[in-house]
Protein backbone atom coordinates (compact mmCIF):
# COMPACT_ATOMS: atom_id res chain seq x y z
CA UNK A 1 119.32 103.25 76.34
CA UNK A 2 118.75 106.13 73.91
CA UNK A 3 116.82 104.43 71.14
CA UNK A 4 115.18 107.19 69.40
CA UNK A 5 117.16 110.22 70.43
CA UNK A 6 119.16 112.17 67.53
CA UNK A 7 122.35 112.25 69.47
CA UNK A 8 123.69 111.98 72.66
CA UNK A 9 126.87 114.33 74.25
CA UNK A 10 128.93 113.46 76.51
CA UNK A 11 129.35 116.54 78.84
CA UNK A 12 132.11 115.03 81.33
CA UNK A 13 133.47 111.80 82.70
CA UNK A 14 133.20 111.60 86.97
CA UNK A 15 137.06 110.12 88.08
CA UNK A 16 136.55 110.16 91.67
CA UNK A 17 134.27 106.39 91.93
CA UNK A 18 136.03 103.87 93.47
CA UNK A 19 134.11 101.25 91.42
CA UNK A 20 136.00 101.02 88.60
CA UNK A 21 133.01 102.05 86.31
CA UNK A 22 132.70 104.15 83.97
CA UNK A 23 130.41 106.94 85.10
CA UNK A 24 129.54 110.06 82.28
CA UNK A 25 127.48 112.90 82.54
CA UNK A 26 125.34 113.21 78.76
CA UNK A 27 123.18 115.18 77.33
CA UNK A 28 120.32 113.67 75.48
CA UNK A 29 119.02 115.51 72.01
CA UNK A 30 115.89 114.42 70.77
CA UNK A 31 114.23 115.60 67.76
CA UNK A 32 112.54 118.49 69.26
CA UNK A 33 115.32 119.42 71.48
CA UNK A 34 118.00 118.84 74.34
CA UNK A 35 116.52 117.02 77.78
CA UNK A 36 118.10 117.26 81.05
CA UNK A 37 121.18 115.94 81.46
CA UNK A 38 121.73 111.82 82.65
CA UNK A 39 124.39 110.13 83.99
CA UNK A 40 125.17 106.88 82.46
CA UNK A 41 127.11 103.89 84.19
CA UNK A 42 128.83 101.58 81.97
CA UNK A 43 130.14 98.28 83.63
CA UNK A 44 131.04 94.25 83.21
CA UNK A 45 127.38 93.01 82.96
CA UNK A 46 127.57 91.21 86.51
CA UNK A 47 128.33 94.71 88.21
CA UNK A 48 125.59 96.25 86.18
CA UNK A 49 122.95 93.29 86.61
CA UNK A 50 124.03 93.65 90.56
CA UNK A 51 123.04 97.13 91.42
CA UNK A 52 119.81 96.84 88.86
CA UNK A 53 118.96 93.92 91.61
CA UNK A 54 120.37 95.75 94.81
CA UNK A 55 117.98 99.57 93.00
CA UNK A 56 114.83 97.62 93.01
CA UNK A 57 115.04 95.58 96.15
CA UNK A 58 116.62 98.34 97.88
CA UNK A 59 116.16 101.98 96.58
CA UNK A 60 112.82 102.10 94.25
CA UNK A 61 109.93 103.55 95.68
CA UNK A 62 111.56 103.42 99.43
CA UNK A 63 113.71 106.25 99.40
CA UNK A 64 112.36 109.56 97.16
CA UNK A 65 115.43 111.58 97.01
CA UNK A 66 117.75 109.35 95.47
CA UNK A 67 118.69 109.38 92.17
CA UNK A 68 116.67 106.79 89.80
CA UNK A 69 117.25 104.67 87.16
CA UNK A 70 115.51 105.82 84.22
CA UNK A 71 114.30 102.84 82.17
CA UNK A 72 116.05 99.04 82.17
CA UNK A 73 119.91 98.14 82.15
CA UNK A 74 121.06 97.81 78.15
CA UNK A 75 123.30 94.50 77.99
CA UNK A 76 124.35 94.65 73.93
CA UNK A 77 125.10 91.07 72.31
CA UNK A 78 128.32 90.16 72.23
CA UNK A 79 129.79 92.54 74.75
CA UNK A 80 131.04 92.32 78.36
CA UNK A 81 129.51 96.02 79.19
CA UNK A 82 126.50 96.65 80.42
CA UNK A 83 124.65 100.08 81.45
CA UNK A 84 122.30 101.93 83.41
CA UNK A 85 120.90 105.55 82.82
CA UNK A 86 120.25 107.30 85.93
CA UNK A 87 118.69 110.95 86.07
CA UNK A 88 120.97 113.96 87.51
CA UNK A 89 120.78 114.15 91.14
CA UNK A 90 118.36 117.19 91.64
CA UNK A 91 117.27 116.58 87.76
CA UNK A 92 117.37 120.32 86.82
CA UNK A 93 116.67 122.29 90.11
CA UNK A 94 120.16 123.85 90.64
């Protein structure tokens, strides 16, 4: 999800989801610098590999002010997590 990025720091966990996710706001640092902030979802791969389905049959490229999904869901070997990167809602405006 961040392959090539120097860092990445986590600003603040969201608490309020009734998903059960996990759900943090980061800040990416590349080499040349900081980018907007994303929020990242972290979930059993089934949740994960269910709203990845439900975003592009549903949301992408139907409905323009929702938040996207930056990039494809990261499943690591081995492990029962998956995640999704989505962009902050407004991605820098406010």
């Amino acid at each position: 999800m961040f392959t090539g990025y120097q860092a990445v720091i986590v600003l603040s966990e969201f608490s309020n989801g009734q998903s059960g996710s996990c759900v943090l706001k980061v800040r990416p640092i590349l080499a040349n610098g900081a980018e907007l902030p994303s929020v990242v979802k972290i979930d059993e791969v089934a949740a994960i590999e269910q709203e990845w389905q439900a975003y592009q049959t549903c949301i992408r490229n139907r409905l323009p002010s929702i938040a996207a999904i930056q990039g494809e869901p990261v499943f690591p070997p081995r492990n029962p997590l998956g995640g999704l990167r989505y962009g902050l809602a407004g991605e820098g405006v406010f």
